[in-house]
C-alpha atoms as a PDB file:
ATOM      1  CA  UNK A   1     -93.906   2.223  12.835  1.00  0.00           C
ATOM      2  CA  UNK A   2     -92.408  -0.456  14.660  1.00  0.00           C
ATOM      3  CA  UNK A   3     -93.164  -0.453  18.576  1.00  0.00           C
ATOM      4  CA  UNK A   4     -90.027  -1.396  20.852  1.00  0.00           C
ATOM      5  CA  UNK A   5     -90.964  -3.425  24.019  1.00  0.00           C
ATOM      6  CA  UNK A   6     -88.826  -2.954  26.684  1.00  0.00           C
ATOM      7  CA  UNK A   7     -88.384  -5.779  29.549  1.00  0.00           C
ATOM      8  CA  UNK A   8     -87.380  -4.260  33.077  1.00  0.00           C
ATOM      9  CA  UNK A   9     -84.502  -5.659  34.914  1.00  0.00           C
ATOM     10  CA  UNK A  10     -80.950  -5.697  36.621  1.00  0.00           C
ATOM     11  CA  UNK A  11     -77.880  -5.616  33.799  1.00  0.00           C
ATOM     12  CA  UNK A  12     -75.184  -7.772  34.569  1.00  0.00           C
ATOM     13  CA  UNK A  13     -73.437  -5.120  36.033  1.00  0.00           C
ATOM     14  CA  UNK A  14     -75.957  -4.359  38.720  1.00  0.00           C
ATOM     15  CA  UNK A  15     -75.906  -7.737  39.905  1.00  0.00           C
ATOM     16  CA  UNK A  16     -72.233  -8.308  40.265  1.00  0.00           C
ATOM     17  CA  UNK A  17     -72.546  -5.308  42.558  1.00  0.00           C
ATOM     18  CA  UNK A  18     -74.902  -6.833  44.666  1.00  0.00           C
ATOM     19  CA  UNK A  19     -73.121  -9.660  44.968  1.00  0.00           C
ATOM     20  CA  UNK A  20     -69.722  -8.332  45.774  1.00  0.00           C
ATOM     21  CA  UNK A  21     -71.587  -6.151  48.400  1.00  0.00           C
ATOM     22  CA  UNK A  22     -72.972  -9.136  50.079  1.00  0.00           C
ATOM     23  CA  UNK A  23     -69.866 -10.915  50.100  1.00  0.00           C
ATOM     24  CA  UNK A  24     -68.104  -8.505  51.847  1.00  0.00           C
ATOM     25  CA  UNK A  25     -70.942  -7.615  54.759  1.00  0.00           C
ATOM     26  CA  UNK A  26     -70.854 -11.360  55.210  1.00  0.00           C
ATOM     27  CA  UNK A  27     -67.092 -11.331  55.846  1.00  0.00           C
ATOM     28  CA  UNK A  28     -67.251  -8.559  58.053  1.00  0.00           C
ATOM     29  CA  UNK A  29     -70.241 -10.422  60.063  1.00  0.00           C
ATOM     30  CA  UNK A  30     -67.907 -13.441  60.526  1.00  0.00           C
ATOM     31  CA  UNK A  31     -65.092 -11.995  61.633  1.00  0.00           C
ATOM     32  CA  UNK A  32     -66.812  -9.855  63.905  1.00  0.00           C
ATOM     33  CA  UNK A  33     -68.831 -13.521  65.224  1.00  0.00           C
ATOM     34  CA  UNK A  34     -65.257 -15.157  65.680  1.00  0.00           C
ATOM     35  CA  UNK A  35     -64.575 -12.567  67.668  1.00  0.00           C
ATOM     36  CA  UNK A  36     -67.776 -11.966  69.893  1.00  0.00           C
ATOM     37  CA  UNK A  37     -67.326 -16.089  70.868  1.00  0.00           C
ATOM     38  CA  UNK A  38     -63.697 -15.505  71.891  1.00  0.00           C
ATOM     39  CA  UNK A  39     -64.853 -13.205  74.418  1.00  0.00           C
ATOM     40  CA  UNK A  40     -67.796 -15.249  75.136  1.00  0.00           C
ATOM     41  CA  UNK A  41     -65.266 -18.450  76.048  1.00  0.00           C
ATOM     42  CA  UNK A  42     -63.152 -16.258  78.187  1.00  0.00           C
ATOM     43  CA  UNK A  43     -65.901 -14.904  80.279  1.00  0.00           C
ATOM     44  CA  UNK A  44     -66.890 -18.561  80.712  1.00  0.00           C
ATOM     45  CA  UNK A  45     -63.236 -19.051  82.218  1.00  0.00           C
ATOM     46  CA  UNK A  46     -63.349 -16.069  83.995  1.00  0.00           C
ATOM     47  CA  UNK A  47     -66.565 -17.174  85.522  1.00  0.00           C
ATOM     48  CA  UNK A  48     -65.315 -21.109  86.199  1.00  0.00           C
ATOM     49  CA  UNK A  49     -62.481 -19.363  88.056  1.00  0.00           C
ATOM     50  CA  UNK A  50     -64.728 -17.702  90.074  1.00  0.00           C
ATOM     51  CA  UNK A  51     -66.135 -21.309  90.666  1.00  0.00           C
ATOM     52  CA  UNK A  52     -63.367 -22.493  91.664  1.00  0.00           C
ATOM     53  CA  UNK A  53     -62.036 -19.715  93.978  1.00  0.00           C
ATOM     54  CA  UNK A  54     -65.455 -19.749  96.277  1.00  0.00           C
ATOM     55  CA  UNK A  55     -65.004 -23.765  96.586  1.00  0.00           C
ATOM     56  CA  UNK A  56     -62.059 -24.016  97.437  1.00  0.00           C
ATOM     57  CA  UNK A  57     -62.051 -21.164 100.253  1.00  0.00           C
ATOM     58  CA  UNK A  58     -65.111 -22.923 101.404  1.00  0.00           C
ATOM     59  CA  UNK A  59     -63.052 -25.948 101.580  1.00  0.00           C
ATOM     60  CA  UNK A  60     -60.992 -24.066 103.635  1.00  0.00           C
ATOM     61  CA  UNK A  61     -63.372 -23.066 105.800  1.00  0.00           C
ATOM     62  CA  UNK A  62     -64.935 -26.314 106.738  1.00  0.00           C
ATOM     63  CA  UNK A  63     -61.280 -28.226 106.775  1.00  0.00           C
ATOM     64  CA  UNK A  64     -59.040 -25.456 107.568  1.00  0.00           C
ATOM     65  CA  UNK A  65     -56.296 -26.234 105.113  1.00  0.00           C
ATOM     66  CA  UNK A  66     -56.974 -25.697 101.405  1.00  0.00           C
ATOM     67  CA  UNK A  67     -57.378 -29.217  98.766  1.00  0.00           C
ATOM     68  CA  UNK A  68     -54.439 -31.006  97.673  1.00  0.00           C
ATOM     69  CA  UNK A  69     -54.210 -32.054  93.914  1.00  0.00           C
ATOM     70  CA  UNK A  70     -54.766 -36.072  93.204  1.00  0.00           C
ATOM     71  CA  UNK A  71     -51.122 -35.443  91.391  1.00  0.00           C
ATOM     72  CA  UNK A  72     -50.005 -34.728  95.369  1.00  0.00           C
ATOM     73  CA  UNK A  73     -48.885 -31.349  97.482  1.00  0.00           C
ATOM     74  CA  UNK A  74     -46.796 -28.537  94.936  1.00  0.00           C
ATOM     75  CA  UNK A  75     -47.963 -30.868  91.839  1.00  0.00           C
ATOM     76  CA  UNK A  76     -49.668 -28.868  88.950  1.00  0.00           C
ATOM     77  CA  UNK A  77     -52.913 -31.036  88.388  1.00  0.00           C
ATOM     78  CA  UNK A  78     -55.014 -30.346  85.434  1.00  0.00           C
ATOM     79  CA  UNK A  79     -57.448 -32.016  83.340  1.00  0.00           C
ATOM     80  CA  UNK A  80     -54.938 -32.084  80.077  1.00  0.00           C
ATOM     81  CA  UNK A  81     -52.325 -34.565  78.878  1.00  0.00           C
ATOM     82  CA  UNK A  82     -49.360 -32.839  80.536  1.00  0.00           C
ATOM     83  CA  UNK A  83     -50.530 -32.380  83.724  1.00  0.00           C
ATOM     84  CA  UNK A  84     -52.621 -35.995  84.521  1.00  0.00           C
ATOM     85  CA  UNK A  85     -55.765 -35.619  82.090  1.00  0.00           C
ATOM     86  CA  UNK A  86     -57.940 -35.454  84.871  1.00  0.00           C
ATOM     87  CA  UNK A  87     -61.519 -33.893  85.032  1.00  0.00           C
ATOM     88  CA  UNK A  88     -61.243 -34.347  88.954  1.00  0.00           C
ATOM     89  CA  UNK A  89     -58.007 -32.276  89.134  1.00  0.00           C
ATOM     90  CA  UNK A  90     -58.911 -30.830  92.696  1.00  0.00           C
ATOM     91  CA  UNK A  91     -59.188 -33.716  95.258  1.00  0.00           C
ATOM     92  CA  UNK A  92     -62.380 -33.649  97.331  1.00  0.00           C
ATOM     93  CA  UNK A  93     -64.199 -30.356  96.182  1.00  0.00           C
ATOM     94  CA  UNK A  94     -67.169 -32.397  95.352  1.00  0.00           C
ATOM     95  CA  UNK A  95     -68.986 -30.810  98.239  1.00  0.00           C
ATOM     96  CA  UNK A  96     -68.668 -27.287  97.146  1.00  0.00           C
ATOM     97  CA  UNK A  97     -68.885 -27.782  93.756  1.00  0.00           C
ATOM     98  CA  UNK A  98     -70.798 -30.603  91.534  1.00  0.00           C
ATOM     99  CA  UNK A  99     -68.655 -30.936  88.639  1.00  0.00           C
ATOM    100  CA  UNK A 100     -64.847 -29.021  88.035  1.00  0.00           C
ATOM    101  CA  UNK A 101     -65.214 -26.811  85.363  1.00  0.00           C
ATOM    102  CA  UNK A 102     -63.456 -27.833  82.154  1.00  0.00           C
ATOM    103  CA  UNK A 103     -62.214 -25.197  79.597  1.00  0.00           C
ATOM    104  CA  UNK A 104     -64.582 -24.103  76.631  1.00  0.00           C
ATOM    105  CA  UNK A 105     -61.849 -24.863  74.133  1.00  0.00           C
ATOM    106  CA  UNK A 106     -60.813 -28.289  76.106  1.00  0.00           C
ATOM    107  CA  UNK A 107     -60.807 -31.695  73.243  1.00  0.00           C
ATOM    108  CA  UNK A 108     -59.131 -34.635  74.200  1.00  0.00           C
ATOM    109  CA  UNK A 109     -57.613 -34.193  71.234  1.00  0.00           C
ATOM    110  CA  UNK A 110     -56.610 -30.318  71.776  1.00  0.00           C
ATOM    111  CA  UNK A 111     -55.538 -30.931  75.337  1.00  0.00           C
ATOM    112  CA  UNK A 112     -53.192 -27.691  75.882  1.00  0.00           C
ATOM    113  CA  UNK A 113     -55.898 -25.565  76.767  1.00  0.00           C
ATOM    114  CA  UNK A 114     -57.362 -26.710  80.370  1.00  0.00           C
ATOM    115  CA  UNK A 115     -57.490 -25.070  83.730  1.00  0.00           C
ATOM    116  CA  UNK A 116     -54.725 -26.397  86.394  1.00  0.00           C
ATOM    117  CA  UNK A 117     -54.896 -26.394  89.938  1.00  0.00           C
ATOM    118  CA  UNK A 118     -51.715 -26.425  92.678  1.00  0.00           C
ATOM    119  CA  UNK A 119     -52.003 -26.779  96.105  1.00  0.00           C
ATOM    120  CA  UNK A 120     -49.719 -26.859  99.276  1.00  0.00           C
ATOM    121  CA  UNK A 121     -52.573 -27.278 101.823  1.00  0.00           C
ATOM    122  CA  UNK A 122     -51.537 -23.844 103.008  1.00  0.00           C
ATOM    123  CA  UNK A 123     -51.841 -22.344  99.515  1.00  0.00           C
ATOM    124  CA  UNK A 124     -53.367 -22.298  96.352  1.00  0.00           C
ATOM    125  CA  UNK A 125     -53.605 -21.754  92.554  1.00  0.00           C
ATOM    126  CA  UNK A 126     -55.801 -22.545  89.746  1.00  0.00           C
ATOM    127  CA  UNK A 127     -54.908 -21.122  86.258  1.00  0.00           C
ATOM    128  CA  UNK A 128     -56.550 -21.354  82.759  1.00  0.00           C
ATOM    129  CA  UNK A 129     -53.472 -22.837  81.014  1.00  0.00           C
ATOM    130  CA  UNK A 130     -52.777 -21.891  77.123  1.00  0.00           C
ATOM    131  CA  UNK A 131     -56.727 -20.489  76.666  1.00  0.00           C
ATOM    132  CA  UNK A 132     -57.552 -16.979  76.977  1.00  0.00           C
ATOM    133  CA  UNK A 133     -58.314 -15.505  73.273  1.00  0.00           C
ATOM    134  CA  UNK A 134     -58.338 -12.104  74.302  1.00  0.00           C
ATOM    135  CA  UNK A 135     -56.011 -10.816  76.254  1.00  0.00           C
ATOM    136  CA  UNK A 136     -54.756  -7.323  75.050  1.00  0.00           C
ATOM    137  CA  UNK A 137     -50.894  -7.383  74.477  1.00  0.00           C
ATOM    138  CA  UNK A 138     -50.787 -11.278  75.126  1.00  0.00           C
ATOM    139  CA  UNK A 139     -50.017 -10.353  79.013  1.00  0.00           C
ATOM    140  CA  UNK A 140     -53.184  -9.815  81.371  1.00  0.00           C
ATOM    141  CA  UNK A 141     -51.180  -7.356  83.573  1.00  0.00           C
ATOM    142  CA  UNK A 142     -51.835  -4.969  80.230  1.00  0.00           C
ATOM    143  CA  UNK A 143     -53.264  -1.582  80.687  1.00  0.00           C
ATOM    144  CA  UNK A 144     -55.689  -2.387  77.762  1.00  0.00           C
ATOM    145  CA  UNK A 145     -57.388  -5.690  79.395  1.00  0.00           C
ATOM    146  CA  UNK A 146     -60.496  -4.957  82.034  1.00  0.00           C
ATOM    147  CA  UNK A 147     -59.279  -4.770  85.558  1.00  0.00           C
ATOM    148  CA  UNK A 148     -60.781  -8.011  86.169  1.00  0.00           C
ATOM    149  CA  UNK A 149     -58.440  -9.473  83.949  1.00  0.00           C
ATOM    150  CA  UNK A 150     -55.639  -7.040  85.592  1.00  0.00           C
ATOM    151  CA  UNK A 151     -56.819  -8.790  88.977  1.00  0.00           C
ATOM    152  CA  UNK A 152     -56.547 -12.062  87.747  1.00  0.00           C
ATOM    153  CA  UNK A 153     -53.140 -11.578  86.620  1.00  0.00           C
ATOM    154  CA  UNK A 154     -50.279 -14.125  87.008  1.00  0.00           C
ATOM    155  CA  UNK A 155     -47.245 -11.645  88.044  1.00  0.00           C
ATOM    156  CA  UNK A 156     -44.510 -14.873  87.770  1.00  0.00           C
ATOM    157  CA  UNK A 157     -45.388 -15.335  84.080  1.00  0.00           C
ATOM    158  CA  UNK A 158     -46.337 -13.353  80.905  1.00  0.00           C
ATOM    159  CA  UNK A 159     -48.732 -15.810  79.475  1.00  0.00           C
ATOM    160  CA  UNK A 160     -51.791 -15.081  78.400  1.00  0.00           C
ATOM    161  CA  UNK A 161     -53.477 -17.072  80.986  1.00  0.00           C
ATOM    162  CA  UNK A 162     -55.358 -15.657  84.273  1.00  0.00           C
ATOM    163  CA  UNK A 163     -55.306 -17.443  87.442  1.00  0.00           C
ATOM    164  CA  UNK A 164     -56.824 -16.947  91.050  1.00  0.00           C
ATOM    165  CA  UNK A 165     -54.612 -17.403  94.390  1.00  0.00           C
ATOM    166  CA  UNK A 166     -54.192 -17.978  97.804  1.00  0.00           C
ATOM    167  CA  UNK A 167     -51.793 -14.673  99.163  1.00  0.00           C
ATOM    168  CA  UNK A 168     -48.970 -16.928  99.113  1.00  0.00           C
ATOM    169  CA  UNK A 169     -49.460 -18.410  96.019  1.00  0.00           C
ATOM    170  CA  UNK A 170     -49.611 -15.146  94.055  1.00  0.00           C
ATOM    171  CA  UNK A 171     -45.589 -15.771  92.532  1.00  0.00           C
ATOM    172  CA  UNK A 172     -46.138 -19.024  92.288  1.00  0.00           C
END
């Protein structure tokens, strides 16, 4: 009588399984990454906003009027190729804050995303221009978007951008 040895292992089969399986959890993990980082880069903007808005009303408080733009009074200024490619886009803020925020996104080469500033003395904006990711509905006055982002909300314009404001300024 002949005796039969028998190797253990996966078939073919078995293996293409596992492999398919993997490929697909790893596509789910990097969508879901893309994602969690486009939420990550517009809490960052959120957050420079913030910056912005408590340096610029303590601006206002030390020099009772608010900072003019280097671009000049009821000039967008920004730090991207349309609007004067500066990094210094709010004129003597230096005080209150050590560097102006730039946008997470924000390449010389990709220069439409980039935060903006606009000033009348009296007055204010700043906006992040052509960069939120993940604004629900592409407009941040949305009932789906956090009411931070409601708050933030630019009521002239549907774009999805946010923007903080002087009273006046809010239609601006």
């Amino acid at each position: 009588m002949s005796v039969i040895k028998r190797t253990s292992g996966f078939t073919i089969v078995e293996l293409l399984i596992v492999i398919v399986v993997i490929g697909i959890l790893a596509a789910i993990t990097v969508v879901s990454f893309n994602g969690v980082t486009a939420k990550t880069r517009d809490t960052i903007r959120v957050n420079d906003m913030k910056s912005i808005q408590k340096a610029v009303e303590l601006y206002y408080v030390d020099n009772g009027t608010y900072p003019l733009p280097p671009n000049g009074s009821t000039n967008w200024s920004g730090n991207c190729a349309t609007f004067g490619s500066s990094t210094t886009y709010i004129a003597g803020i230096s005080n209150y804050l050590s560097k102006l925020p730039l946008d997470p996104r924000w390449t010389t080469a990709d220069s439409n995303k980039c935060y903006l500033y606009k000033s009348t003395g009296t007055d204010y904006m700043a906006i992040t221009w052509n960069a939120m990711e993940t604004i629900c509905g592409g407009d941040p006055s949305a009932a789906c978007n956090s009411e931070q982002i409601r708050a933030m909300d630019r009521q002239s314009t549907t774009e999805p951008s946010i923007a903080i404001f002087s009273p006046g300024a809010r239609l601006w």
